[in-house]
Protein backbone atom coordinates (compact mmCIF):
# COMPACT_ATOMS: atom_id res chain seq x y z
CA UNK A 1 12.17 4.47 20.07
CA UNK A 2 14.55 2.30 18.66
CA UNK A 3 13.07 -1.08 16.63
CA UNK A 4 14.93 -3.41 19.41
CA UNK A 5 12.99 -1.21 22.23
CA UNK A 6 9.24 -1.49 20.45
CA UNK A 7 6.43 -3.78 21.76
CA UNK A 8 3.79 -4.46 20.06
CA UNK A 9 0.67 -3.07 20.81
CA UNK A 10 -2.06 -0.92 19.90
CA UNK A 11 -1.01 2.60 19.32
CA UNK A 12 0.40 3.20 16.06
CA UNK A 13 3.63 4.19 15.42
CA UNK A 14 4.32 6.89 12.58
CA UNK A 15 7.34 7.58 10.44
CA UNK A 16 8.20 10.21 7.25
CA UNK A 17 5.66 8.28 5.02
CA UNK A 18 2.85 7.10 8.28
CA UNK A 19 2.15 4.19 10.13
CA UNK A 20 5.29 1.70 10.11
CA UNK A 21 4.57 -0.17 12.83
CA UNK A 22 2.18 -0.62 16.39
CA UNK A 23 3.41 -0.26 19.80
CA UNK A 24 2.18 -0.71 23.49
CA UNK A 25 3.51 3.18 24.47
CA UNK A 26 2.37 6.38 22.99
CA UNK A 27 4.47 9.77 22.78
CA UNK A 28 1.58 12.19 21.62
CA UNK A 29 -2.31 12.42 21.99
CA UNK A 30 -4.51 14.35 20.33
CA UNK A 31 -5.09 15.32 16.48
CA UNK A 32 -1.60 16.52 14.99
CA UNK A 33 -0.03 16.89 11.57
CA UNK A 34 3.04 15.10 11.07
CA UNK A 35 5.15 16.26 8.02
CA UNK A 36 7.79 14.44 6.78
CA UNK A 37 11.53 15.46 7.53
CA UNK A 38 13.25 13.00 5.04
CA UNK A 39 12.59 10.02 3.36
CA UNK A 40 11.43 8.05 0.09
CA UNK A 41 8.07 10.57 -0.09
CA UNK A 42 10.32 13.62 -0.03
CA UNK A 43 12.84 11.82 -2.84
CA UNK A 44 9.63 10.60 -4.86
CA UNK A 45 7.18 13.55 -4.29
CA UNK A 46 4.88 11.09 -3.31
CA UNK A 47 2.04 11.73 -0.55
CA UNK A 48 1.77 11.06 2.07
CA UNK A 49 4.12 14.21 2.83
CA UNK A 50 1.82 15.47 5.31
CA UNK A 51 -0.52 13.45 6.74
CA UNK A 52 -2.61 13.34 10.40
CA UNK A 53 -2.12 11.27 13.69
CA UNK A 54 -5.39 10.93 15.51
CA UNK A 55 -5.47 9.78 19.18
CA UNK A 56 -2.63 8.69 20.92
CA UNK A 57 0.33 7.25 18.92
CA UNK A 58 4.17 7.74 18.51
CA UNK A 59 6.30 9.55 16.45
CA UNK A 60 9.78 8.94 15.47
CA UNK A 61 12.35 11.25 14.29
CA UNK A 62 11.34 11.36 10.54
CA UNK A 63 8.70 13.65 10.88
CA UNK A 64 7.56 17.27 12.29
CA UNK A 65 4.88 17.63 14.64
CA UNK A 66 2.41 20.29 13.78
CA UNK A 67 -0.56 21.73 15.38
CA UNK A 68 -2.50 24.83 14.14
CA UNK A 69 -2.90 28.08 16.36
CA UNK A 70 -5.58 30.69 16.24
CA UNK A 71 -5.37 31.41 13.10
CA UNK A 72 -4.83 28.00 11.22
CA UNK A 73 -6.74 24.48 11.40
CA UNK A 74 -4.24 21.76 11.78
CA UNK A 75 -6.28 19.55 9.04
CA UNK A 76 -6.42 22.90 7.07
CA UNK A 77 -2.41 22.97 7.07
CA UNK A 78 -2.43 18.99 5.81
CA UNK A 79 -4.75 20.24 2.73
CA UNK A 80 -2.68 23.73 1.92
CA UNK A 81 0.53 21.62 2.22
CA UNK A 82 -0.59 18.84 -0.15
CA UNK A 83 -1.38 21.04 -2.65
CA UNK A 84 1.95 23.09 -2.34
CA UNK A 85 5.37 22.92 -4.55
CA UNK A 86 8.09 21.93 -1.37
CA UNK A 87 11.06 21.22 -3.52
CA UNK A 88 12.31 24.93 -3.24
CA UNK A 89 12.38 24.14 0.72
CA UNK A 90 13.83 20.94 0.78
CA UNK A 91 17.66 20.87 0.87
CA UNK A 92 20.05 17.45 -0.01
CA UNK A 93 20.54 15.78 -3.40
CA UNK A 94 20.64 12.28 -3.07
CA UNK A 95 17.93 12.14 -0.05
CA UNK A 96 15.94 15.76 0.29
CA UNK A 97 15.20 16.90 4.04
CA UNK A 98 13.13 19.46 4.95
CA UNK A 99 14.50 21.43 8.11
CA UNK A 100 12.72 23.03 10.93
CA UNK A 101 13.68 26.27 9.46
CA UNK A 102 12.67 25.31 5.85
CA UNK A 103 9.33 24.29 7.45
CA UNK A 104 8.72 27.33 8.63
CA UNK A 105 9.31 29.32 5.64
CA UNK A 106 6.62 27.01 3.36
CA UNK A 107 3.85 29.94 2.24
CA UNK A 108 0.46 28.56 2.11
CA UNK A 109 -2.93 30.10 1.44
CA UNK A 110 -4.30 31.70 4.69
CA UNK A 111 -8.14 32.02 4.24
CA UNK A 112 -10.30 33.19 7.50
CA UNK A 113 -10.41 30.49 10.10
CA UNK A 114 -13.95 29.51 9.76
CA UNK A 115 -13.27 28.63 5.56
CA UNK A 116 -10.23 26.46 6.81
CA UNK A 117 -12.74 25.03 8.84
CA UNK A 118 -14.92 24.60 6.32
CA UNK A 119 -12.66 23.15 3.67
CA UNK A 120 -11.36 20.78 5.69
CA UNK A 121 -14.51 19.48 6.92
CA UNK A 122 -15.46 18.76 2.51
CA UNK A 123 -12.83 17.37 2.28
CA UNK A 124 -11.98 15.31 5.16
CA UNK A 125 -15.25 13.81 4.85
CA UNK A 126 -14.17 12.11 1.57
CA UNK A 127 -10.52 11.79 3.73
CA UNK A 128 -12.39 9.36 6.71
CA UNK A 129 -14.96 7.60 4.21
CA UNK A 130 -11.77 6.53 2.36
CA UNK A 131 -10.32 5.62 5.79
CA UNK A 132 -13.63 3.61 6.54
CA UNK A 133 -13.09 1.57 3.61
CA UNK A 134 -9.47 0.65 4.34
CA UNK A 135 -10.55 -0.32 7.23
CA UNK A 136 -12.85 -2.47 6.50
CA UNK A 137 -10.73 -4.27 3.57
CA UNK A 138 -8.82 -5.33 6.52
CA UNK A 139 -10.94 -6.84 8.47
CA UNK A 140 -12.50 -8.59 5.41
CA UNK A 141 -8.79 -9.46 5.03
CA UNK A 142 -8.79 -10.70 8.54
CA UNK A 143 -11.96 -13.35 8.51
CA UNK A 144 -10.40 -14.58 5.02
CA UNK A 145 -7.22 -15.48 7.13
CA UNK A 146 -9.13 -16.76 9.63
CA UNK A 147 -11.16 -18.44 7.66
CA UNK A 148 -8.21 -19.96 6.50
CA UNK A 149 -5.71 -20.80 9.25
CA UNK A 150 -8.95 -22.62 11.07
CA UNK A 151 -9.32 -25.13 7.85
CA UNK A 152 -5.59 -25.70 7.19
CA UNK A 153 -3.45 -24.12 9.35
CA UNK A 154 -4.14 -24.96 13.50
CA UNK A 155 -3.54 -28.42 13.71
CA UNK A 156 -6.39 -29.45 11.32
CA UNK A 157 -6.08 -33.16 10.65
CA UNK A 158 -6.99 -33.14 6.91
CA UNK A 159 -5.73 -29.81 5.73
CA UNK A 160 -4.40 -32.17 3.01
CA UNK A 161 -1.62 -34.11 1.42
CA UNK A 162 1.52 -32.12 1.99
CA UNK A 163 2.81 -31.20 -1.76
CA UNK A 164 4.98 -27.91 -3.27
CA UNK A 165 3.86 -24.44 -4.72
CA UNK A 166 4.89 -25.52 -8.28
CA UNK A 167 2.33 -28.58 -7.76
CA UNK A 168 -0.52 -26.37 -7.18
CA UNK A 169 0.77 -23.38 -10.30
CA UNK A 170 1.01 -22.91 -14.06
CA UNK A 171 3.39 -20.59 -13.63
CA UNK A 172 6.11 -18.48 -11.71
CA UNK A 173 8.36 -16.23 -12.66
CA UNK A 174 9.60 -12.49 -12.21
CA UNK A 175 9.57 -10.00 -14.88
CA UNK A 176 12.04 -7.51 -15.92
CA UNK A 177 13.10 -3.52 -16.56
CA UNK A 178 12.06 -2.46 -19.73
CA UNK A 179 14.57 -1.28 -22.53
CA UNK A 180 14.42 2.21 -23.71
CA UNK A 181 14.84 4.36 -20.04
CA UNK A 182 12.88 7.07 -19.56
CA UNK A 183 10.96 7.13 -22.66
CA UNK A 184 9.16 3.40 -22.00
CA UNK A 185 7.50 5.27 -19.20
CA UNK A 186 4.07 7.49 -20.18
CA UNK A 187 1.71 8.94 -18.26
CA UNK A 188 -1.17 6.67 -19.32
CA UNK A 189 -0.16 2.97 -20.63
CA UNK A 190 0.44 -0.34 -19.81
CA UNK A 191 0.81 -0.70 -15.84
CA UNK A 192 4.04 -2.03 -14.53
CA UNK A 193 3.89 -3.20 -11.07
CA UNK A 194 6.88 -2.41 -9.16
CA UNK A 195 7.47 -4.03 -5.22
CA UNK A 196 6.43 -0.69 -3.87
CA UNK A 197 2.62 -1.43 -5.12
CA UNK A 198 2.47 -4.93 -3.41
CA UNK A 199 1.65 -5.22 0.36
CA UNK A 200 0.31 -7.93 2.49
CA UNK A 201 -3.48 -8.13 1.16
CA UNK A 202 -3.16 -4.75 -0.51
CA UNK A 203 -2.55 -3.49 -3.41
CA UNK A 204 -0.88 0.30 -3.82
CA UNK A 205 -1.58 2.36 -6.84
CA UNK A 206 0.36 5.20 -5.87
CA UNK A 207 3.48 5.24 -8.09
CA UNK A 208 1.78 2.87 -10.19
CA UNK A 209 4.50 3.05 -13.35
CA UNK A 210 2.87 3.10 -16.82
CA UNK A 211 4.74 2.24 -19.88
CA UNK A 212 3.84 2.27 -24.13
CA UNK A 213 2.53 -0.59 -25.83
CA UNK A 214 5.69 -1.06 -27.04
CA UNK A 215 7.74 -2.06 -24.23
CA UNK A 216 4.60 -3.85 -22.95
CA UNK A 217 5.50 -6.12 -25.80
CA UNK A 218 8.60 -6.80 -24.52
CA UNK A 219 7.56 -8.31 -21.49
CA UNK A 220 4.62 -9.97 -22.71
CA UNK A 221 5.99 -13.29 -21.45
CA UNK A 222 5.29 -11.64 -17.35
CA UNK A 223 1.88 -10.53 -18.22
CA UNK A 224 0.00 -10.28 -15.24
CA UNK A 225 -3.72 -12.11 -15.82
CA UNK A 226 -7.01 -11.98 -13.48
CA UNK A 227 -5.68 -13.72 -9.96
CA UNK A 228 -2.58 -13.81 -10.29
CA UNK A 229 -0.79 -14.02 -7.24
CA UNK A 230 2.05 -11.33 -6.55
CA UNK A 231 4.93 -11.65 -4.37
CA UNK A 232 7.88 -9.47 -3.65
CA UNK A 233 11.21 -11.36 -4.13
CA UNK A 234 13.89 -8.40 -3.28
CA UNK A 235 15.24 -6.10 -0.71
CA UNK A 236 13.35 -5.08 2.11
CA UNK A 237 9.51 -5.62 0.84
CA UNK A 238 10.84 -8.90 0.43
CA UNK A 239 7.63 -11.76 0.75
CA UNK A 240 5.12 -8.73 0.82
CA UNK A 241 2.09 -10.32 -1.58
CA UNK A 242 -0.96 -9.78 -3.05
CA UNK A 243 -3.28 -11.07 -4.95
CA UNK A 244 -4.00 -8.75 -8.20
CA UNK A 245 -6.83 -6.18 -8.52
CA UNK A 246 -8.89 -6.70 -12.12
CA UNK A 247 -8.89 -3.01 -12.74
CA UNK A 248 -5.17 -2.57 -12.67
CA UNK A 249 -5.33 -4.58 -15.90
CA UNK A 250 -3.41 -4.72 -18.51
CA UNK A 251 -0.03 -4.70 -16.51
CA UNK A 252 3.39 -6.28 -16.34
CA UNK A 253 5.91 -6.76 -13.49
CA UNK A 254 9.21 -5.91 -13.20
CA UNK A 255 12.39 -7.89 -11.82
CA UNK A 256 11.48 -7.37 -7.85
CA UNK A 257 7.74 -8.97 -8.10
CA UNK A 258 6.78 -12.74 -9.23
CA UNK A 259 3.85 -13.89 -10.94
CA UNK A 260 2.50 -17.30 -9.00
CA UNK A 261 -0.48 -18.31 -11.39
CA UNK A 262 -2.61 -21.10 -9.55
CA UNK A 263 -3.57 -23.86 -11.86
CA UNK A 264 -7.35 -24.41 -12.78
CA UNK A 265 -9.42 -25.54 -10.01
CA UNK A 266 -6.66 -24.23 -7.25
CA UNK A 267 -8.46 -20.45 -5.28
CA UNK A 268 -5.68 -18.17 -6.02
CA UNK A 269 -6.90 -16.93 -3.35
CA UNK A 270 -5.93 -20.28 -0.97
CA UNK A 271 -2.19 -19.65 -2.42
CA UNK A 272 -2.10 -16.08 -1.34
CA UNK A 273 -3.08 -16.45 2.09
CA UNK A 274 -0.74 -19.27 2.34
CA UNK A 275 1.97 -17.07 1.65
CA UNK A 276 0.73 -14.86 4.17
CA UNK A 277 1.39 -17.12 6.55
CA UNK A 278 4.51 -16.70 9.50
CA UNK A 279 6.21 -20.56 8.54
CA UNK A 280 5.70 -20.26 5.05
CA UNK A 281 7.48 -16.58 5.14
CA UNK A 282 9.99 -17.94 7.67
CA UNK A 283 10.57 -21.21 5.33
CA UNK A 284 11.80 -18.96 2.35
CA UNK A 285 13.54 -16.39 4.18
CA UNK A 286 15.68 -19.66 5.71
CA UNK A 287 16.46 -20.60 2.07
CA UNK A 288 18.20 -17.14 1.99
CA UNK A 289 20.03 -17.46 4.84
CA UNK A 290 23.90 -16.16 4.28
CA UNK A 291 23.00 -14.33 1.03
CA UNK A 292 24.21 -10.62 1.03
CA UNK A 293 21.01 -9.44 -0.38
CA UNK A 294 17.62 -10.64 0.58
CA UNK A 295 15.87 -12.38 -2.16
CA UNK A 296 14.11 -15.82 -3.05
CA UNK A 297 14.34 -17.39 -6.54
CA UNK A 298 12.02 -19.50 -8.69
CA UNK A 299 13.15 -22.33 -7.50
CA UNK A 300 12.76 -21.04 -3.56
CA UNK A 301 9.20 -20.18 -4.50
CA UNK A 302 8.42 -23.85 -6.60
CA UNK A 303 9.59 -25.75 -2.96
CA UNK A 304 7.19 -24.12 -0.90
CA UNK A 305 5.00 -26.91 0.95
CA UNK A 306 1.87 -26.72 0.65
CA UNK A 307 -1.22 -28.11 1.71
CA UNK A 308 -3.55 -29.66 -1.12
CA UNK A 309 -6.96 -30.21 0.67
CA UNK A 310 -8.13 -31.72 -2.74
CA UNK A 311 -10.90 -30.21 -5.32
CA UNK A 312 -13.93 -30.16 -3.27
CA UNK A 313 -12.62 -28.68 -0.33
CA UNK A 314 -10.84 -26.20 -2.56
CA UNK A 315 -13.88 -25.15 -4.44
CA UNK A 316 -16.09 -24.74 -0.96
CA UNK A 317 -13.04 -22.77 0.60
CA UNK A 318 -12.75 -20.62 -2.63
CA UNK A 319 -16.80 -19.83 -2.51
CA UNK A 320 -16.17 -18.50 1.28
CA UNK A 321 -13.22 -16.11 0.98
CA UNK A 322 -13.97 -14.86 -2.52
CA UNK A 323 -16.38 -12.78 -2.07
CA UNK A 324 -14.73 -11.08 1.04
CA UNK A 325 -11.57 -10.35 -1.66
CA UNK A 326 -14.22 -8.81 -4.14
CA UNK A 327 -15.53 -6.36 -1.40
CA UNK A 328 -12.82 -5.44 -0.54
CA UNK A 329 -11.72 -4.95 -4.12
CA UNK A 330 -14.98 -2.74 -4.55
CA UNK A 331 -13.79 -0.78 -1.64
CA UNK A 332 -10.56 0.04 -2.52
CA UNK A 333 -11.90 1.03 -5.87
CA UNK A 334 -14.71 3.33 -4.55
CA UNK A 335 -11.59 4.64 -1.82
CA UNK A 336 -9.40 5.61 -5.04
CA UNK A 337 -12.66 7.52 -6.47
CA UNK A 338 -13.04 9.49 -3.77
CA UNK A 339 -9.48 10.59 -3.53
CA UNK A 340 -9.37 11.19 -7.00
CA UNK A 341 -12.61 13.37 -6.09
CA UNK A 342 -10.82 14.65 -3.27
CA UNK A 343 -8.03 16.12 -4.97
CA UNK A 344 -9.65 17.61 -7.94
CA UNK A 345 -11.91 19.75 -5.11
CA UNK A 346 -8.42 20.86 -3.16
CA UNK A 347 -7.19 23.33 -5.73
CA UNK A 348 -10.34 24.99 -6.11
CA UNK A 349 -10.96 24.96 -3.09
CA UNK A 350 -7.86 26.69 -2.22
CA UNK A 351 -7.91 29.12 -4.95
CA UNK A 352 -11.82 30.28 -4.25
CA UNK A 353 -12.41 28.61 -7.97
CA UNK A 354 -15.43 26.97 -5.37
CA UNK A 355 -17.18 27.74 -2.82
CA UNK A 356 -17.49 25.28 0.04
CA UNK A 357 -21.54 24.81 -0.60
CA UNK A 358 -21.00 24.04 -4.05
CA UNK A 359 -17.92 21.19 -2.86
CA UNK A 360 -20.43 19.99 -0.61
CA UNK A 361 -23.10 19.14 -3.37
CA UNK A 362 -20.25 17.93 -5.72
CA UNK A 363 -18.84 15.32 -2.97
């Protein structure tokens, strides 16, 4: 289905990496694997690689459809395949694919049907609790905005006096690359937060860069601080924001993401959802308009118009929506626990290191 053809709607549409988008048709129903053909995952190693579609959705022509036979558990086959080396399949330099035929030729561990069975029930458990909790970040995320657009958004008559972004912040500004290449970067250090962590109202630890102490002191001047406000400001995550977990701390950003700091007594918070919004999105993408490559500056970002509803109304909006932002915080926190949990059980699993009963008490 080509992007001009989609509709919106309510079955999700999947790519190489999962859902990209919701549409008002559906190609498959049912529970299948879809594994991904090409893309940024293969390139990056990063999961998902294989992940499930449940119900009825469509698939486009990034990604395998899988279902198990007799002998194999289709949820089984996500596990074995997340916990399997693929780069000897996968053929292409600059963007890996994995063929049909390549596919086929992946060896996996091929315990009795009943242990798949098993295995994936431990750990899909942890799999849909984790979904559960997404889930409901969202619709947290969804009263805040509503919360929101019914205060300052829908025609309300004193949403406030009309001033900019740079009014209502004590700072904005992008970071930067850090010197040094490849040897900044460390498995445990200093977070950098790249555009690929920053979504609309989530935050994405996967390929969470870490760097030394060193070239954290480099970029001190972009250090990111409790509620800080990030927003994407290149290429095609362009306007994607967030507003920053506390346990991602200490962190920097790098040249694609923008710190917007509110000022004391302004709800980071209000700011963020007010970037969420369509005209405020539309308003800087218009400031772009012509440019060969999508981005917004400081100065884009400082002329944003902005409602200021004034202290008191600030403080009782902020004392609503923030503690539907720390729930969902708490969530997200408790979701990465679990998959941490999740895929310290896989191996062993796999391997026979543990038995299933023993999993069980573990998770």
């Amino acid at each position: 289905m080509k992007e001009a053809d989609r509709r919106p709607g309510p079955f999700p549409y999947y790519g190489a990496s999962g859902v990209v988008d919701y549409v008002d048709d559906y190609l498959i129903d049912g529970d299948y694997l879809l594994i991904a053909e090409d893309g940024e995952n293969l390139r990056t190693r990063q999961t998902p690689i294989a992940f499930m579609a449940r119900g009825k959705s469509w698939v486009n022509n990034h990604a395998h459809i899988v279902t198990g036979n007799n002998q194999a558990d289709t949820r089984f086959l996500m596990y074995a395949l997340q916990a399997t080396d693929i780069g000897g399949y996968l053929t292409g330099a600059v963007m890996p694919k994995l063929t049909q035929a390549n596919l086929n030729r992946i060896e996996i561990p091929c315990p009795h049907i009943d242990v798949q069975r098993d295995i994936a029930g431990v750990l899909g458990a942890l799999d849909d609790k984790i979904e559960l909790n997404r889930r409901i970040g969202q619709t947290l995320g969804a009263i805040a905005q509503a919360i929101f657009k019914s205060r300052f958004v829908d025609g309300t008559p004193d949403a406030g006096n009309l001033v900019t972004l740079k009014d209502l912040t004590s700072k904005i500004g992008s970071g930067a690359t850090p010197r040094g290449g490849r040897d900044v970067y460390v498995d445990e250090g200093v977070g950098l937060i790249r555009s690929q962590n920053v979504y609309d109202s989530q935050f994405v630890w996967d390929g969470l860069a870490r760097i030394t102490d060193e070239a954290a002191s480099q970029l001190a001047n972009v250090q990111v601080q409790p509620g800080d406000v990030l927003l994407n400001i290149t290429g095609a995550s362009i306007l994607r924001t967030c507003v920053v977990p506390p346990d991602v701390l200490p962190a920097r950003v790098n040249q694609h993401v923008a710190i917007i700091r509110a000022k004391p007594g302004v709800s980071p918070h209000y700011l963020h959802l007010h970037l969420l919004q369509p005209d405020t999105k539309a308003y800087l993408l218009g400031l772009n308009a012509g440019a060969s490559r999508e981005a917004v500056t400081k100065a884009h970002i400082e002329s944003v118009p902005v409602p200021d509803p004034g202290a008191d109304r600030m403080a009782e909006f902020h004392e609503l929506v923030a503690p539907l932002f720390s729930q969902a915080q708490a969530l997200a926190a408790e979701a990465r626990t679990l998959a941490a949990l999740r895929d310290s059980l896989l191996p062993k699993l796999l391997s026979g290191e543990l038995n299933v009963l023993d999993a069980e008490a573990v998770a």
